[in-house]
PDB file of N, CA and C in Angstrom:
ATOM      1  N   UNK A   1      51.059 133.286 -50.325  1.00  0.00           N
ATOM      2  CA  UNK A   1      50.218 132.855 -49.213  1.00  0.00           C
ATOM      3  C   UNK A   1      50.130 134.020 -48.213  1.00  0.00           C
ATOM      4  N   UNK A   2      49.051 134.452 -47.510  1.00  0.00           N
ATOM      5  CA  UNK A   2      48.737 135.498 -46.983  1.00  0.00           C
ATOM      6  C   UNK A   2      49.370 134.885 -45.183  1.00  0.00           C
ATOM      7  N   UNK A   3      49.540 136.186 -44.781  1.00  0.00           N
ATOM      8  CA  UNK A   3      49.836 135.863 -43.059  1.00  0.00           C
ATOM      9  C   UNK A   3      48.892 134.689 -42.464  1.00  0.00           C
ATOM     10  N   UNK A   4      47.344 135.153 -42.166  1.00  0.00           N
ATOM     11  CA  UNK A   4      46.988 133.717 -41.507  1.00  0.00           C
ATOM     12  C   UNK A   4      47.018 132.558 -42.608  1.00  0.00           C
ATOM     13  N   UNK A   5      46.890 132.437 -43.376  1.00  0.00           N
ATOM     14  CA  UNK A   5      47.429 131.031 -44.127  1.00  0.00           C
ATOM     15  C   UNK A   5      48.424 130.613 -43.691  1.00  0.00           C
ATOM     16  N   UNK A   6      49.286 131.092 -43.815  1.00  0.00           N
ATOM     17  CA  UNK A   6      50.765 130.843 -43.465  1.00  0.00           C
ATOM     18  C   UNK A   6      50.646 129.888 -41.876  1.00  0.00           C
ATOM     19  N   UNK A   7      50.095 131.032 -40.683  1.00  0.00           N
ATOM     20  CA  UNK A   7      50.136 130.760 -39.475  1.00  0.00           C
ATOM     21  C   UNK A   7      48.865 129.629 -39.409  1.00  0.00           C
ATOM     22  N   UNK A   8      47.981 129.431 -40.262  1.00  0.00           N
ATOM     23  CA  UNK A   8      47.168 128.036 -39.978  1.00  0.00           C
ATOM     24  C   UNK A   8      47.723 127.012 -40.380  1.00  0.00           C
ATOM     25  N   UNK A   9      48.933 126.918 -41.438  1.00  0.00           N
ATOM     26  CA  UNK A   9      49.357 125.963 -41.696  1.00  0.00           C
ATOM     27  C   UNK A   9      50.539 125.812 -40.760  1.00  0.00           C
ATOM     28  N   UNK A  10      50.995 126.461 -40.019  1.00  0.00           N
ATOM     29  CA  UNK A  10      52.057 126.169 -39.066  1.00  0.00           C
ATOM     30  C   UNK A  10      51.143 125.565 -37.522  1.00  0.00           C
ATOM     31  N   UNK A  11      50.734 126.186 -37.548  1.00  0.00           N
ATOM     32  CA  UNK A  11      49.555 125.310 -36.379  1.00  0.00           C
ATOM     33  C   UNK A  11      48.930 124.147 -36.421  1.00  0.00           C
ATOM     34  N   UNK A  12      48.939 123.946 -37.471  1.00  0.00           N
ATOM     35  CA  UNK A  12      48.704 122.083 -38.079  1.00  0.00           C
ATOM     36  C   UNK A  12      49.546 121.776 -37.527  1.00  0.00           C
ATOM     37  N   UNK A  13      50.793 121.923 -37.472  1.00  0.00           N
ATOM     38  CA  UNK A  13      51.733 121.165 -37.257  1.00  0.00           C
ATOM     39  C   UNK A  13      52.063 121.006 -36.168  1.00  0.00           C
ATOM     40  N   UNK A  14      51.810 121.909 -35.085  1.00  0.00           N
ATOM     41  CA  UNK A  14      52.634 122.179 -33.642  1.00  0.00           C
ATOM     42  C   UNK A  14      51.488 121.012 -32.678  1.00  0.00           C
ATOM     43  N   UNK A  15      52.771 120.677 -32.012  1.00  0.00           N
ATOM     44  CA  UNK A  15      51.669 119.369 -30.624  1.00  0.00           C
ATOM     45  C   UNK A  15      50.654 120.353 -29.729  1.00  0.00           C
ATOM     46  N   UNK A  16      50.206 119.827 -28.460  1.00  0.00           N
ATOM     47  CA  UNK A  16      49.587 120.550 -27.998  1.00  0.00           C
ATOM     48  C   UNK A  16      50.379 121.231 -27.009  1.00  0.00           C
ATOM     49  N   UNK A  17      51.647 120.953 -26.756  1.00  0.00           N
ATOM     50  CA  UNK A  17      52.203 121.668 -25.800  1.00  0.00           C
ATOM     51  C   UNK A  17      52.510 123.400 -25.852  1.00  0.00           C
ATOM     52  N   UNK A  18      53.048 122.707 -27.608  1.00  0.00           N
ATOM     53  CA  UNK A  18      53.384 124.218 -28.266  1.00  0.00           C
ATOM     54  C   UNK A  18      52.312 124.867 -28.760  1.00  0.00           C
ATOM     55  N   UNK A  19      51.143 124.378 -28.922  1.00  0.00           N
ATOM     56  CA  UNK A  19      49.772 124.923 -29.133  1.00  0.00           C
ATOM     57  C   UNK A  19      49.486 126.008 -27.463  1.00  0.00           C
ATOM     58  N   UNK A  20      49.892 124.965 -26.769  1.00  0.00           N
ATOM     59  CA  UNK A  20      49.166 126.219 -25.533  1.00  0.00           C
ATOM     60  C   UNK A  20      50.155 127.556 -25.027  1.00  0.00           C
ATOM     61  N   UNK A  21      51.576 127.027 -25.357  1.00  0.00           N
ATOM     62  CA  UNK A  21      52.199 127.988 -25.303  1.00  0.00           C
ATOM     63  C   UNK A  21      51.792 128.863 -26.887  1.00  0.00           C
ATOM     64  N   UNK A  22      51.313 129.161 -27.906  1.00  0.00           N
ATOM     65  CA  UNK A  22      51.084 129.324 -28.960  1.00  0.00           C
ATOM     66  C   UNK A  22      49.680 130.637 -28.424  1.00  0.00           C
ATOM     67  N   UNK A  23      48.972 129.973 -27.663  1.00  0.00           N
ATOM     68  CA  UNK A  23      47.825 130.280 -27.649  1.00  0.00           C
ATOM     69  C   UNK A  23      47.872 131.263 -26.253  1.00  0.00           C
ATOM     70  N   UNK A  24      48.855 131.139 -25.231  1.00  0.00           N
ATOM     71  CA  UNK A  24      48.847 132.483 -24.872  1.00  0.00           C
ATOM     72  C   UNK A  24      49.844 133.524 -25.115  1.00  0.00           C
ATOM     73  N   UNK A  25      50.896 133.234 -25.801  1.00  0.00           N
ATOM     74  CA  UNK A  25      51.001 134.263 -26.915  1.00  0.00           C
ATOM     75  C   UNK A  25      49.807 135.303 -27.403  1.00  0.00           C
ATOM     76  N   UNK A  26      49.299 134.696 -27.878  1.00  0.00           N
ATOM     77  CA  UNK A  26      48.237 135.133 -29.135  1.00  0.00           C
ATOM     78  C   UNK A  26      47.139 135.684 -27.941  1.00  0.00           C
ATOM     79  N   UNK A  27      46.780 135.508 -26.914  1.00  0.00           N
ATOM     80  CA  UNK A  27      45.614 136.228 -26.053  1.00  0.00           C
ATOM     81  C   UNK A  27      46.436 137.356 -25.190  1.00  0.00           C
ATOM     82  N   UNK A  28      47.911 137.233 -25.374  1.00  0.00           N
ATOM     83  CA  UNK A  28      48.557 138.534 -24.734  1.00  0.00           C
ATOM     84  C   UNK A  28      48.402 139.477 -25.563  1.00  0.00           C
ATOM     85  N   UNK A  29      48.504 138.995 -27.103  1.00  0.00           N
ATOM     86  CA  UNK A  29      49.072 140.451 -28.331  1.00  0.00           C
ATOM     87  C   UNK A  29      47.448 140.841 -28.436  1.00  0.00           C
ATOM     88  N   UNK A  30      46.415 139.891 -27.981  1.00  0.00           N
ATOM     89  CA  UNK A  30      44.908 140.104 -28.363  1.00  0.00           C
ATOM     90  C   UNK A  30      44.746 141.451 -27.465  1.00  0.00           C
ATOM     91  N   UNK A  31      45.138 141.427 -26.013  1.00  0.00           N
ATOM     92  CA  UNK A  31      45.119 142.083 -25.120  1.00  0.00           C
ATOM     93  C   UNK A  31      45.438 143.266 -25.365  1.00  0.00           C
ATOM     94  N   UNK A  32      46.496 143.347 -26.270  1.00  0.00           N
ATOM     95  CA  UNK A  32      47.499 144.689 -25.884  1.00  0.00           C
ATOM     96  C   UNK A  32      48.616 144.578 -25.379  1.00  0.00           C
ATOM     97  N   UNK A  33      48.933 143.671 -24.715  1.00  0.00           N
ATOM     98  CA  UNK A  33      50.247 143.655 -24.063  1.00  0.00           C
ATOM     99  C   UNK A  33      51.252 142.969 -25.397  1.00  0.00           C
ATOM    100  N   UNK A  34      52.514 143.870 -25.581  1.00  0.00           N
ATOM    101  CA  UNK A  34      53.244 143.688 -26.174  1.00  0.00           C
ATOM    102  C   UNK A  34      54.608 143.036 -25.576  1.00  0.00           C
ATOM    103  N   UNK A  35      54.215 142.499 -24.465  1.00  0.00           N
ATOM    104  CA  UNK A  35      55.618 142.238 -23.689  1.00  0.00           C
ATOM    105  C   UNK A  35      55.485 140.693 -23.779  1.00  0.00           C
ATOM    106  N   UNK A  36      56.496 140.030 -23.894  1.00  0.00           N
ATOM    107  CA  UNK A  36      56.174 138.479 -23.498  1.00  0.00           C
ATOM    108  C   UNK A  36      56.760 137.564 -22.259  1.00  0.00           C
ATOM    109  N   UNK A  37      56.491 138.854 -21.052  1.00  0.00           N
ATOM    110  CA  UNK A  37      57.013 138.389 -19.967  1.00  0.00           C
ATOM    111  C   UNK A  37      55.599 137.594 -19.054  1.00  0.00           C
ATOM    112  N   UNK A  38      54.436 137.371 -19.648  1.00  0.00           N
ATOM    113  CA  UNK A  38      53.551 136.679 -19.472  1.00  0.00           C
ATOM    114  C   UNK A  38      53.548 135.457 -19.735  1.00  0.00           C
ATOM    115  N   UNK A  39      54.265 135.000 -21.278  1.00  0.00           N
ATOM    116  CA  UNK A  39      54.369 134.114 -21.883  1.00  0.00           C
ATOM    117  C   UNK A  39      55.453 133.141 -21.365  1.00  0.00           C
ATOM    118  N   UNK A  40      56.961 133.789 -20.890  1.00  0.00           N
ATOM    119  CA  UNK A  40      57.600 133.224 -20.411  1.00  0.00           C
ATOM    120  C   UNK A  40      57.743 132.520 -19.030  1.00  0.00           C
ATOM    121  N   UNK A  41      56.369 133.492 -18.140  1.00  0.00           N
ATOM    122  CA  UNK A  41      56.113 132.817 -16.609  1.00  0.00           C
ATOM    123  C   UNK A  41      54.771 132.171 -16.732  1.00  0.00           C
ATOM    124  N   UNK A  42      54.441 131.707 -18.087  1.00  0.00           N
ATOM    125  CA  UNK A  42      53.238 130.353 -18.247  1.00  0.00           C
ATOM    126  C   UNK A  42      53.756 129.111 -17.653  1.00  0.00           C
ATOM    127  N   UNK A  43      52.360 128.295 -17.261  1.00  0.00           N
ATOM    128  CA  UNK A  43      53.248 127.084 -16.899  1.00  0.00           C
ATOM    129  C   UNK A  43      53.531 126.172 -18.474  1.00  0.00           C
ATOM    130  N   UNK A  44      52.671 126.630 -19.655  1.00  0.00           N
ATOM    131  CA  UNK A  44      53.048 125.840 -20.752  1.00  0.00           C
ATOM    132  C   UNK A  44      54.760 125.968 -20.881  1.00  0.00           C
ATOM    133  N   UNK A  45      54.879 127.180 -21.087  1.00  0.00           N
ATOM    134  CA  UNK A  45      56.346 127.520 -21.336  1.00  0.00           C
ATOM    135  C   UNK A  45      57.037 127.140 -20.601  1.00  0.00           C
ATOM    136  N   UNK A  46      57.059 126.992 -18.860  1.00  0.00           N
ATOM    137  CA  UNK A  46      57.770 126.488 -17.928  1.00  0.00           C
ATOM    138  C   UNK A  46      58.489 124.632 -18.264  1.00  0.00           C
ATOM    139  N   UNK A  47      56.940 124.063 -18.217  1.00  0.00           N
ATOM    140  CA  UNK A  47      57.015 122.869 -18.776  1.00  0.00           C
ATOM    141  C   UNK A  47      58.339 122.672 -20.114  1.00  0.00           C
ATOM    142  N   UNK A  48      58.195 123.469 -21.126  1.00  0.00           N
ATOM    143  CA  UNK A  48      58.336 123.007 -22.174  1.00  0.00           C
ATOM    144  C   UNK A  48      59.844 123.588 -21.868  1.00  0.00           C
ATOM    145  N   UNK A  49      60.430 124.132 -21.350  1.00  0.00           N
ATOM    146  CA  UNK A  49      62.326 124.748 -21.329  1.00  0.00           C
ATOM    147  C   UNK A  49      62.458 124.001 -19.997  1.00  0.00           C
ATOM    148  N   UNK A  50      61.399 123.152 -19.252  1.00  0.00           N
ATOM    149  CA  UNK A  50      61.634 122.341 -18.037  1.00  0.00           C
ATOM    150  C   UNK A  50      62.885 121.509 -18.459  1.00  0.00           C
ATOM    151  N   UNK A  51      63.989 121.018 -17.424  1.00  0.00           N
ATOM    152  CA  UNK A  51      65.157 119.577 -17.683  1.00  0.00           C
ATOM    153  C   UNK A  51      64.439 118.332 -18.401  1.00  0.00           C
ATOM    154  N   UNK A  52      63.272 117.798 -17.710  1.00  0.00           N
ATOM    155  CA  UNK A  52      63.203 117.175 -18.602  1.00  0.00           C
ATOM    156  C   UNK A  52      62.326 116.594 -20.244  1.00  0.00           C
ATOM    157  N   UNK A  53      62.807 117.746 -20.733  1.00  0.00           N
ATOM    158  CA  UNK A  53      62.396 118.455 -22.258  1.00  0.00           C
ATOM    159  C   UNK A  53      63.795 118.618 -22.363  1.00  0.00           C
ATOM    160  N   UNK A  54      65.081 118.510 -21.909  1.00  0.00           N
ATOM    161  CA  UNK A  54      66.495 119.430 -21.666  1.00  0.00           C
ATOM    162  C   UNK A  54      66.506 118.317 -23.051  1.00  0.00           C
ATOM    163  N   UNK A  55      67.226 118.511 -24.364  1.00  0.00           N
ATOM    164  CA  UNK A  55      68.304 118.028 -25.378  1.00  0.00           C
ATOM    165  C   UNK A  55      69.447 117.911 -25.259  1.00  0.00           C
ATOM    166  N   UNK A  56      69.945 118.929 -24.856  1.00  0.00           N
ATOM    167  CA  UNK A  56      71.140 119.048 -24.534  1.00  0.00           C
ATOM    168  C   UNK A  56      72.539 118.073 -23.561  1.00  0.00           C
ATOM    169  N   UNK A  57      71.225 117.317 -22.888  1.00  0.00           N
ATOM    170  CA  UNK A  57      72.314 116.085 -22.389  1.00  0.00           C
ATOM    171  C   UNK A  57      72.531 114.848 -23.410  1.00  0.00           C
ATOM    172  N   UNK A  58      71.813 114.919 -24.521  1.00  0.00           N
ATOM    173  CA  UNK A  58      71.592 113.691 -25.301  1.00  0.00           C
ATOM    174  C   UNK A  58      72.332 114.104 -26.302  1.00  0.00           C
ATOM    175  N   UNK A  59      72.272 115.622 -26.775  1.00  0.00           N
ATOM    176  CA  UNK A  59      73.134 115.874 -27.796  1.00  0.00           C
ATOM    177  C   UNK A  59      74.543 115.863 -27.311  1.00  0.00           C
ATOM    178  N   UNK A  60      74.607 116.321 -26.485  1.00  0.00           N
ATOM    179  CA  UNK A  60      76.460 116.352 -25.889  1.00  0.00           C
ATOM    180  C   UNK A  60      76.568 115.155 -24.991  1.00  0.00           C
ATOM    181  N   UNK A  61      75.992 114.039 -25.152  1.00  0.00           N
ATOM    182  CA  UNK A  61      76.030 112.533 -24.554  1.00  0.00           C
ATOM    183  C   UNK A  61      77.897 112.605 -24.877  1.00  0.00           C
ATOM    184  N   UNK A  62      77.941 112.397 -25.954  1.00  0.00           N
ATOM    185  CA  UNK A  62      79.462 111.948 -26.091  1.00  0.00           C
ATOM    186  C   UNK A  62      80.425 112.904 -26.144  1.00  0.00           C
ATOM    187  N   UNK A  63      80.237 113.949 -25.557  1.00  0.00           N
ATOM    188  CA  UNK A  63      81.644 115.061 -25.280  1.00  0.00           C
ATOM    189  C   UNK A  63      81.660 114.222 -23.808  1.00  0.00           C
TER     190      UNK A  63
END
């Protein structure tokens, strides 16, 4: 399976949250910018490592 095959079939799969974080990814590397300090001060990305998205209280519920 070739690279975009691959990456269209992984995009089927992703919600839209991870679609928009997905999608400015992909208009930074379009750009030129190789850094993903754009990506990380999105509000998609903000949202999505936001508390409450947090796992981590549900997984360590019982420690």
């Amino acid at each position: 399976m070739s690279i975009p095959q691959e990456l269209l079939s992984v995009i089927e799969q992703l919600n839209d949250d991870q679609l928009s974080v997905l999608l400015d990814l992909a208009l930074s590397l379009k750009s030129g910018r190789k850094s993903v300090n754009s990506i990380v001060e999105s509000h998609a990305y903000q949202n999505w490592v936001s508390s409450e998205n947090d796992i981590y209280d549900e997984v360590f519920a019982d420690e």
